[in-house]
C-alpha atoms as a PDB file:
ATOM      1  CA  UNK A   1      22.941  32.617  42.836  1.00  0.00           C
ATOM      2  CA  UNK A   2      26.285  32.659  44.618  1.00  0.00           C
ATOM      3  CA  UNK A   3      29.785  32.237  43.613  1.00  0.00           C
ATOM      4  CA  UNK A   4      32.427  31.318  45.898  1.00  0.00           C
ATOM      5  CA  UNK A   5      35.605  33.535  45.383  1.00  0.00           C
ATOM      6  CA  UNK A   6      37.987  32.732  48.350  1.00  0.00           C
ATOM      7  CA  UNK A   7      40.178  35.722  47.300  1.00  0.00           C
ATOM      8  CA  UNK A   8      42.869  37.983  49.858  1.00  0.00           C
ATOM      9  CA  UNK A   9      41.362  41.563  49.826  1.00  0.00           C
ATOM     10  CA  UNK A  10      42.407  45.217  51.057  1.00  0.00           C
ATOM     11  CA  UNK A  11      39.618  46.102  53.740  1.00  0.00           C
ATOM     12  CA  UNK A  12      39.615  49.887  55.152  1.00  0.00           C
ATOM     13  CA  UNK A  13      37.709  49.286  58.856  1.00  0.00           C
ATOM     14  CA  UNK A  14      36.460  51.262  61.460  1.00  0.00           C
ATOM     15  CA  UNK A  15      36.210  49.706  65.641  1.00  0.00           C
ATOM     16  CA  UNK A  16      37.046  46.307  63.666  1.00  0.00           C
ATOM     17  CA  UNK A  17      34.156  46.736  60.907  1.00  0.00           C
ATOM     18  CA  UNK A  18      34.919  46.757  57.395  1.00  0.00           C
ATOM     19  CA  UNK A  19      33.739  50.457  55.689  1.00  0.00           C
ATOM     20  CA  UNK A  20      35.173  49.617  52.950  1.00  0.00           C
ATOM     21  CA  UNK A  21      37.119  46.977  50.476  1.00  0.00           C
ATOM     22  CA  UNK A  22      39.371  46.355  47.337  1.00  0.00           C
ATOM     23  CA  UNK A  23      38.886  43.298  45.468  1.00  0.00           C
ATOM     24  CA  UNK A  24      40.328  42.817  41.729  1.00  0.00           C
ATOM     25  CA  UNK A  25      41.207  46.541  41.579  1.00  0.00           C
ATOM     26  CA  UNK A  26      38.040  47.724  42.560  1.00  0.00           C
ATOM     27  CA  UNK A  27      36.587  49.933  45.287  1.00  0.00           C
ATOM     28  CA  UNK A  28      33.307  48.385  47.486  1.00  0.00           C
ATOM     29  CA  UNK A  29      32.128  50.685  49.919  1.00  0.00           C
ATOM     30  CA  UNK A  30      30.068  49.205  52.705  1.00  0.00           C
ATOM     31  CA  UNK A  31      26.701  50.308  52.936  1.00  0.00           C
ATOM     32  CA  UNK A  32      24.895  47.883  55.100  1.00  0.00           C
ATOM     33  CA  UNK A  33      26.196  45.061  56.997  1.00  0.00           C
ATOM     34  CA  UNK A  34      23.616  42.123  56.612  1.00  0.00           C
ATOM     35  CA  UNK A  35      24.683  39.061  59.306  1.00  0.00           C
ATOM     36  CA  UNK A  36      27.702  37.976  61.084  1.00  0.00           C
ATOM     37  CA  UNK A  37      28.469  34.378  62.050  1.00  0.00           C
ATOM     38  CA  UNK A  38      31.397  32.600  63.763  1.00  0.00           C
ATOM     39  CA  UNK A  39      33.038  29.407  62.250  1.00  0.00           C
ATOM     40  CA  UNK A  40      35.448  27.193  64.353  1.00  0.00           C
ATOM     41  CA  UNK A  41      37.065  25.802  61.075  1.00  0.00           C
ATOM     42  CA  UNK A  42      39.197  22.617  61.098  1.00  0.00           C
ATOM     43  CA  UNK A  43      39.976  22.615  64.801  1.00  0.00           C
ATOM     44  CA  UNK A  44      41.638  19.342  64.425  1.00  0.00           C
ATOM     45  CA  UNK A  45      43.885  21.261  61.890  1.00  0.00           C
ATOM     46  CA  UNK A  46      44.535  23.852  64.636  1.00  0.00           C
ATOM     47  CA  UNK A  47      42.718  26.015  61.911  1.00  0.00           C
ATOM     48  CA  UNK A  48      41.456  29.487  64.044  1.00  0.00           C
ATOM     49  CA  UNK A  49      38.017  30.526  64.432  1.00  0.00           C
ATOM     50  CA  UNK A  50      36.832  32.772  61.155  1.00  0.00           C
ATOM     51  CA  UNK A  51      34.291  36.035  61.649  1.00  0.00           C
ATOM     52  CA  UNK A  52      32.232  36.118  58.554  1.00  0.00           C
ATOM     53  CA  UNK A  53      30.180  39.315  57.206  1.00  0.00           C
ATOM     54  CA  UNK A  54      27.385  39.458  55.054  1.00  0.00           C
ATOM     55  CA  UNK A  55      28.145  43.188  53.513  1.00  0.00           C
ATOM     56  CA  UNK A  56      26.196  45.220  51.160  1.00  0.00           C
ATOM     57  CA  UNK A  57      27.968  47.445  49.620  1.00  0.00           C
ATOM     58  CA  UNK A  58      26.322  50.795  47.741  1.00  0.00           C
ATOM     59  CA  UNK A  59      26.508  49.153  44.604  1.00  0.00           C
ATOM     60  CA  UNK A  60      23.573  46.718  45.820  1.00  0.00           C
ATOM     61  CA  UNK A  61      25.823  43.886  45.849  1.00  0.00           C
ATOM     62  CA  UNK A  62      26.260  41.350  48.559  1.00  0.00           C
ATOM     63  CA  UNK A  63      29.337  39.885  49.667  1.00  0.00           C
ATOM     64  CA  UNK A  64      30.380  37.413  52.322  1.00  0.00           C
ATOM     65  CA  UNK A  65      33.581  38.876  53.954  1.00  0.00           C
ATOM     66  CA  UNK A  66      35.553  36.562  56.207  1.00  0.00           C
ATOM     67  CA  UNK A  67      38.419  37.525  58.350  1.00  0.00           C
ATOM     68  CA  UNK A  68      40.779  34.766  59.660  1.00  0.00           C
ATOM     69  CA  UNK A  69      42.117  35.694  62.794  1.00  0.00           C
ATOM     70  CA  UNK A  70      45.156  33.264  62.635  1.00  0.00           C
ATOM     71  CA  UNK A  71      46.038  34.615  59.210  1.00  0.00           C
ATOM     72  CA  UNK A  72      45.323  38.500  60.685  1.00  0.00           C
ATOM     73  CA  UNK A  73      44.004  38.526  57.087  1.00  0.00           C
ATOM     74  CA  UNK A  74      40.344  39.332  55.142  1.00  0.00           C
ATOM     75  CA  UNK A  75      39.147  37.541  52.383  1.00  0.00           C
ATOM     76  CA  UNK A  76      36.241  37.821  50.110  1.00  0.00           C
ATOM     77  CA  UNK A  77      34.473  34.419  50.486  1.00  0.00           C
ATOM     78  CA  UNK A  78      31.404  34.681  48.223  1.00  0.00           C
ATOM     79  CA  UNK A  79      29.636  37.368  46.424  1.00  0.00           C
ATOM     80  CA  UNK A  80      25.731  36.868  46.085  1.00  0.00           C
ATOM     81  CA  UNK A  81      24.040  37.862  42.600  1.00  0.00           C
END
């Protein structure tokens, strides 16, 4: 089951890749990232194209990280029971 968040969260990267991430005062370290995919977004909104990461993190959970490169900004888009 998945649960879409769309939450602002603290991400510690290396080259561009998230290692790690804060969301609701808690510490994710990545373990394993899964997938990456590009969306184009509302274009017609002059909306920016959005990287999205499928990470696992050592805990075992995954979570879809998106970064919107408008916004300069990560957010945690879904997190995956």
């Amino acid at each position: 089951m998945s649960k879409l968040i769309e939450e602002d969260i603290q991400v510690e990267e290396r080259a561009g890749r998230p290692t790690a991430f804060r969301w609701r005062h808690r510490f994710y370290k990545v373990a394993q990232i899964a997938a990456e995919w590009h969306e184009t977004g509302r274009w017609w909104d002059g909306e920016a194209e959005k990287l999205y990461l499928r990470a696992i993190a050592h805990n075992g959970g995954a979570y879809d990280l998106c970064f919107d490169s408008a916004a300069q900004q990560w957010r945690l888009h879904t997190v995956h029971d």
